[in-house]
Protein backbone atom coordinates (compact mmCIF):
# COMPACT_ATOMS: atom_id res chain seq x y z
CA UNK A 1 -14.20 20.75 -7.37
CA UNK A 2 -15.63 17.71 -9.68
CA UNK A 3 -13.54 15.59 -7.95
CA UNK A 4 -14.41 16.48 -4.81
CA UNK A 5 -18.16 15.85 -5.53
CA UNK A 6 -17.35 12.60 -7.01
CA UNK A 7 -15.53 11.47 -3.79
CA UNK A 8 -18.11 12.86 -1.60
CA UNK A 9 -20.82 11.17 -3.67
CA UNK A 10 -19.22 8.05 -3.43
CA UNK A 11 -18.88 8.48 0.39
CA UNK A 12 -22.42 8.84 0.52
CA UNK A 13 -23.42 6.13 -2.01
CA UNK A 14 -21.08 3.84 0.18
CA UNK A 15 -22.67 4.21 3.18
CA UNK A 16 -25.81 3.17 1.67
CA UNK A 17 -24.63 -0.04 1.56
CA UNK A 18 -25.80 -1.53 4.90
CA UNK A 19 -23.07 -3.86 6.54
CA UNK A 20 -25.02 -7.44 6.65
CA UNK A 21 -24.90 -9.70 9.51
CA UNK A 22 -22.71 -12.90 9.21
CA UNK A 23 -25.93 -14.95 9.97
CA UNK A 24 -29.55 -14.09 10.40
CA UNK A 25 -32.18 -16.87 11.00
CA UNK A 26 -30.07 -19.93 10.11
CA UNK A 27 -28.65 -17.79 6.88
CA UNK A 28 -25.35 -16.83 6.87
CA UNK A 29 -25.35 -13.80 4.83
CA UNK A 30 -22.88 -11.55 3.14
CA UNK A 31 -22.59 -8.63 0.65
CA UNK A 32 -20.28 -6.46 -0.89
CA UNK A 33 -19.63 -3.94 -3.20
CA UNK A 34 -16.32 -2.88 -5.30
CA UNK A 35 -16.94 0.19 -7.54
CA UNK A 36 -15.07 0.54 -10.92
CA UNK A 37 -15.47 4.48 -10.35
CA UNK A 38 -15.97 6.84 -8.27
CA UNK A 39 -19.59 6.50 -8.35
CA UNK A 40 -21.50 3.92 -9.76
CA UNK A 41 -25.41 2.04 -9.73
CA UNK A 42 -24.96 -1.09 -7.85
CA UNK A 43 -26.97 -1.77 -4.40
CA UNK A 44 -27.74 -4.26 -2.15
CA UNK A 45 -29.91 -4.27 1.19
CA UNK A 46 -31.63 -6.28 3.14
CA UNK A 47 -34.06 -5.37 6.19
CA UNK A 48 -36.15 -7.95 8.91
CA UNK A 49 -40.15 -8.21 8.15
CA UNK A 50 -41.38 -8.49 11.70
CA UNK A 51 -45.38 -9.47 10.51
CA UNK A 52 -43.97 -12.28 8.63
CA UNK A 53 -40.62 -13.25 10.86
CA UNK A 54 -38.68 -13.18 7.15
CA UNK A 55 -36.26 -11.33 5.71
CA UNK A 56 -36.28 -9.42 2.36
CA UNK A 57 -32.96 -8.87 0.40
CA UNK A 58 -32.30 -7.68 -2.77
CA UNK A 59 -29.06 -6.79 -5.05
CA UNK A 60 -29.72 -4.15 -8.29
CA UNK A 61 -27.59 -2.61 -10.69
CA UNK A 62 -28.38 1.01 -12.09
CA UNK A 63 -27.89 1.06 -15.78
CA UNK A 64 -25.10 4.08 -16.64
CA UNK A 65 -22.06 5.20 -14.53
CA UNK A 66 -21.36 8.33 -12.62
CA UNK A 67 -23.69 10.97 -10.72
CA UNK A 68 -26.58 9.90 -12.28
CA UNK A 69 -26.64 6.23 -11.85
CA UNK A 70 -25.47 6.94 -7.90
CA UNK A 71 -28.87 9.01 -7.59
CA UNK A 72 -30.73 6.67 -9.15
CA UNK A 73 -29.15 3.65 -7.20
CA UNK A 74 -30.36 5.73 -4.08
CA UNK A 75 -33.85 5.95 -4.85
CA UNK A 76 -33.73 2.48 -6.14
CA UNK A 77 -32.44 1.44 -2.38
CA UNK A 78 -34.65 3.57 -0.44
CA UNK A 79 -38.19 2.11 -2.98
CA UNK A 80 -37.06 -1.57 -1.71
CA UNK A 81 -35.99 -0.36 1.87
CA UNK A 82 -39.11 1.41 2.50
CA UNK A 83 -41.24 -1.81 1.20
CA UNK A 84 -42.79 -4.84 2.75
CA UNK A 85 -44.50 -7.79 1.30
CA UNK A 86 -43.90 -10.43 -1.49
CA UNK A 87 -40.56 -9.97 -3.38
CA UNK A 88 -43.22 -9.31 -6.95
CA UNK A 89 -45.57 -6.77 -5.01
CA UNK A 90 -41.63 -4.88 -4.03
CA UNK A 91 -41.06 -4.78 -7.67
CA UNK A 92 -44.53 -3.66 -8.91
CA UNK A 93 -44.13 -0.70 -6.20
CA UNK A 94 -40.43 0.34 -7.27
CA UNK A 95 -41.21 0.14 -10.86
CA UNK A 96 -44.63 2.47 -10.68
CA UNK A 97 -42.70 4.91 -8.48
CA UNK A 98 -39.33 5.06 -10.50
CA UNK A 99 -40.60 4.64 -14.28
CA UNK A 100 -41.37 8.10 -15.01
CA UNK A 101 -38.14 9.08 -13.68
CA UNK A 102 -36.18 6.43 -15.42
CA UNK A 103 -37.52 6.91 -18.88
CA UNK A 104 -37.05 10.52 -18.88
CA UNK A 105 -32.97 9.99 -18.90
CA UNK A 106 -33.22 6.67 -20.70
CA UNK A 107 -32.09 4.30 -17.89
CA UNK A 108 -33.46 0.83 -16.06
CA UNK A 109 -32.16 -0.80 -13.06
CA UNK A 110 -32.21 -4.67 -12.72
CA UNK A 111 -32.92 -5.85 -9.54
CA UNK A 112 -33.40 -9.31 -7.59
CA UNK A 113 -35.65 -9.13 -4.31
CA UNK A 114 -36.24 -12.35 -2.17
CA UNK A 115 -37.86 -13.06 1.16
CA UNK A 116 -36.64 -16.18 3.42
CA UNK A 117 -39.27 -17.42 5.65
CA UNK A 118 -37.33 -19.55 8.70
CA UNK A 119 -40.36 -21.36 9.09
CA UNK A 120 -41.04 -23.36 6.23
CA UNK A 121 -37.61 -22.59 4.60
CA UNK A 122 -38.46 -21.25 1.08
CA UNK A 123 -36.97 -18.71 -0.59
CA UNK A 124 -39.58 -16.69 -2.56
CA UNK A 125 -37.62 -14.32 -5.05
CA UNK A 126 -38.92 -12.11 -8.18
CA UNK A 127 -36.30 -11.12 -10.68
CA UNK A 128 -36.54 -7.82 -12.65
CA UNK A 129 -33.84 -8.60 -15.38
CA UNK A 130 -30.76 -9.35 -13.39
CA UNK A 131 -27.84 -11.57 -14.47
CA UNK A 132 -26.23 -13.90 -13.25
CA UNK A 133 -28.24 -15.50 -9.93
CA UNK A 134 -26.74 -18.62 -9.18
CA UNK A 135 -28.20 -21.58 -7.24
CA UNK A 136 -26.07 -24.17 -5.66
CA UNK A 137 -27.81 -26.89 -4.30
CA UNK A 138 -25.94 -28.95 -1.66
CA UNK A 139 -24.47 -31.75 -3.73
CA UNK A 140 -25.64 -30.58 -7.03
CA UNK A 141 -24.01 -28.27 -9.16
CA UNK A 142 -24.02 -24.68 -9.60
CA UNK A 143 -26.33 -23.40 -12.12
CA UNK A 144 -27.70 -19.89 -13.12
CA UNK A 145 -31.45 -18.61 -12.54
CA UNK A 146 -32.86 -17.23 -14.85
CA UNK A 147 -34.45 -13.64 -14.85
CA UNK A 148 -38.66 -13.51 -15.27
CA UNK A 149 -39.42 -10.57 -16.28
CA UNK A 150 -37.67 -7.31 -18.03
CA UNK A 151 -35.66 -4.35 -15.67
CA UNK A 152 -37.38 -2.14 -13.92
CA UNK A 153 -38.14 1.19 -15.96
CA UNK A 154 -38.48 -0.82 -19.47
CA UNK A 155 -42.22 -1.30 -19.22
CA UNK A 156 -45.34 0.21 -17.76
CA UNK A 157 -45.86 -3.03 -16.32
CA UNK A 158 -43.20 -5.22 -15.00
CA UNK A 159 -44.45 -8.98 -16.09
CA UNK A 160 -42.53 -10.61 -13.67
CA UNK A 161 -43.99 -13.38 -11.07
CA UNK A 162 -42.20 -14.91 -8.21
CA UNK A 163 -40.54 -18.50 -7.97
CA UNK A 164 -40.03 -20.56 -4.99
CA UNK A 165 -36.56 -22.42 -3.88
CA UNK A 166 -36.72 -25.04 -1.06
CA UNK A 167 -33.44 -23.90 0.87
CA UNK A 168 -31.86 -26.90 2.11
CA UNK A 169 -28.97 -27.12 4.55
CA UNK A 170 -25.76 -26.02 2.99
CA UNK A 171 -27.26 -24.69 -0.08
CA UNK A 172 -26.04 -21.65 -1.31
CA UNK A 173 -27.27 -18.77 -3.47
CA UNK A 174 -24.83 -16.04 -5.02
CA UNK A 175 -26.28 -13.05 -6.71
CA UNK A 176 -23.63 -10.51 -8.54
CA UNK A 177 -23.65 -7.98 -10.40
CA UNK A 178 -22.63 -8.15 -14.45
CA UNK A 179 -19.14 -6.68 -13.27
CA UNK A 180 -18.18 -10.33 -12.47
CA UNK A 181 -18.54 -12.34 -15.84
CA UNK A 182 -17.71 -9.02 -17.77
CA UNK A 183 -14.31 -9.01 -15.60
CA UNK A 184 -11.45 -8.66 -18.30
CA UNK A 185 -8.07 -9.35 -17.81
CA UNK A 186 -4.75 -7.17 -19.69
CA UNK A 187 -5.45 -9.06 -23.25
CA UNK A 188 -9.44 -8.22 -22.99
CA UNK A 189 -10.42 -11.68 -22.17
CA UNK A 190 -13.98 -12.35 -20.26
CA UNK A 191 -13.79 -13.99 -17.29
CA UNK A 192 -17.38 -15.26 -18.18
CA UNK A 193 -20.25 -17.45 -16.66
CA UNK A 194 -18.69 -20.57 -17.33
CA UNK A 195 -15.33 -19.88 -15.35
CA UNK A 196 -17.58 -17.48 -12.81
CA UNK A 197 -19.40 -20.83 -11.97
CA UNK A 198 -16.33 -23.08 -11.67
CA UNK A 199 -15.03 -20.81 -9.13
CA UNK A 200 -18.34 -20.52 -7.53
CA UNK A 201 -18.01 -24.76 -7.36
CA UNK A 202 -14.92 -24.42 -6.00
CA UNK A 203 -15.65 -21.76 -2.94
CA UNK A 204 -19.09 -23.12 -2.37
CA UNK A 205 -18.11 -25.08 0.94
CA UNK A 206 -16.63 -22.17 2.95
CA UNK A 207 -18.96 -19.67 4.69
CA UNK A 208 -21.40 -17.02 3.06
CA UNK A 209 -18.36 -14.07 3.92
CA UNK A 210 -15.28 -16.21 2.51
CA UNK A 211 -17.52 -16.74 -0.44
CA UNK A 212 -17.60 -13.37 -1.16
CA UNK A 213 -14.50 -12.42 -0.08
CA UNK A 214 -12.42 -15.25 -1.83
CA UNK A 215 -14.72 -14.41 -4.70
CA UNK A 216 -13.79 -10.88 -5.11
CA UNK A 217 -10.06 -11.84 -4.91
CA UNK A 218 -10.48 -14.65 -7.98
CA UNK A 219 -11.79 -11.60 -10.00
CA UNK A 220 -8.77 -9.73 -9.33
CA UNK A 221 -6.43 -12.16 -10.40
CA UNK A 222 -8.11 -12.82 -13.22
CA UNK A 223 -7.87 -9.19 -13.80
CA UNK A 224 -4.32 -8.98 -13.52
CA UNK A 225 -3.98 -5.42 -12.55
CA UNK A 226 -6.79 -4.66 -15.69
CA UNK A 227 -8.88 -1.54 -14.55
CA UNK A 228 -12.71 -3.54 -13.84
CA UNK A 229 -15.10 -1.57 -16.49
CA UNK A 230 -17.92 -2.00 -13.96
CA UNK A 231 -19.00 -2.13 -9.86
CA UNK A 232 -17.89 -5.86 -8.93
CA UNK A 233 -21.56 -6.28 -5.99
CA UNK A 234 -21.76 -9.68 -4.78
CA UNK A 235 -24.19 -11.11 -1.96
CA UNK A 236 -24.21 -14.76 -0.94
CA UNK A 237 -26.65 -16.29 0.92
CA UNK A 238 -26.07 -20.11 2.67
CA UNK A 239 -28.19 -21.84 4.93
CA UNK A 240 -26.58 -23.26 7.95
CA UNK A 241 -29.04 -25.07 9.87
C-alpha cells in the first residue's frame, strides 16, 4: 500500500510540472525534472502576465525528500502560480503564506522567480537562496549568480531585492537544482560547479530544449549507473531574437 501512495503521489507531483513551450516571446524556453525518488521537492512553472505582456518563471527546491517535501513542493507551486507582480513582491507573498507551515516541520524551499518583459528585454529576477543560476552571456563566459537573500521559511522576513539582466540575443540562462553539481559518480566523486559550467560552455550554442536535454544526459554519464541522491530540475532560458 506505501508503495502505491508513493507512485500515485509522484503521478500527481509530476503533473504539476507544466510542459513549457519551446519559445514564448523571443525566449526559447525549456524545463525538466528527473526525481531521485519516488517523490521529491523540486518545481518549476511558469505562467503569461497579460497587464504587463511578461512572463514570470520560477524553479524551487523543497528542502527534505518523500511525502512531505511533495506537499510542500505543491503549495510552493500553487503560492507562485497563483501570483502576479515583481519576481521580490512573489517571494514576499510565498514566504508570509508558507512560513508558519514550514517552520513547524523544520523545512525551507529555495526558489528563483523572474519576469521577462519583451519590450525592453530585461530580465528582473529575485533569488530566495537557490544554487547554482548560471548566466551566459553571448560571447562571454558562463558564470554563476549569486543568491540575495536566505530560502523561503528561514526568516520572518525574506531580505531579498531583485536584480536586473539585459537579455541580449543568444544569451542564455540555466537554473538547476543542487541535484546537478551534487551528481556523484560509482567512486563518490562530485560532478561540481566547475565541470557543471564547462559543460554548460560547451552546450550553450544549441537550443533552450537540447540544453536541457543534452544536459541531463552529461549528468548521467558522469553518474555512471550511480543512483542520483537528489531530483536532477533544470530550466533554460535563451533569447532568440
Amino acid at each position: 500500500q506505501t508503495q502505491t501512495e508513493l507512485n500515485l503521489a509522484r503521478s500527481v507531483q509530476m503533473s504539476l510540472l507544466p510542459r513549457l513551450p519551446d519559445e514564448l516571446l523571443g525566449i526559447g524556453l525549456w524545463a525538466q525534472c528527473k526525481p531521485a525518488h519516488h517523490v521529491g521537492g523540486d518545481f518549476y512553472d511558469y505562467h503569461y502576465d497579460q497587464d504587463s505582456g511578461s512572463f514570470i518563471f520560477s524553479l524551487g527546491d523543497v528542502a527534505g525528500k518523500g511525502m512531505s517535501a511533495a506537499l510542500l513542493m505543491a503549495m510552493s507551486r500553487t503560492f507562485v502560480r497563483a501570483s502576479d507582480g515583481t519576481p521580490l513582491q512573489i517571494l514576499d507573498k510565498m514566504n508570509r503564506n508558507l512560513y508558519d507551515d514550514l517552520t513547524e516541520v523544520g523545512a525551507f524551499v529555495t526558489a528563483f522567480v523572474g519576469k521577462y518583459d519583451p519590450k525592453s528585454n530585461q530580465l528582473t529576477y529575485a533569488n530566495a537562496g537557490h544554487a547554482p543560476v548560471i548566466y551566459c552571456p553571448a560571447g562571454t563566459a558562463p558564470y554563476l549568480l549569486d543568491a540575495n537573500g536566505p530560502p523561503v521559511g528561514l526568516l520572518v522576513e525574506t531580505l531579498l531585492f531583485e536584480q536586473k539582466l539585459d537579455f541580449a540575443v543568444d544569451d542564455v540562462l540555466i537554473i538547476v537544482s543542487d541535484g546537478f553539481p551534487e551528481a556523484t559518480d560509482e567512486d563518490g566523486e562530485f560532478l561540481g560547479y566547475d565541470n557543471l559550467l564547462a559543460l554548460i560552455d560547451l552546450y550553450r550554442d544549441r537550443s533552450a530544449r537540447e540544453i536541457a536535454a543534452t544536459l541531463l544526459d552529461a549528468v548521467q554519464t558522469f553518474e555512471r549507473g550511480a543512483t542520483p541522491n537528489d531530483d536532477q530540475t533544470i530550466m533554460v532560458l535563451k533569447r532568440m531574437e
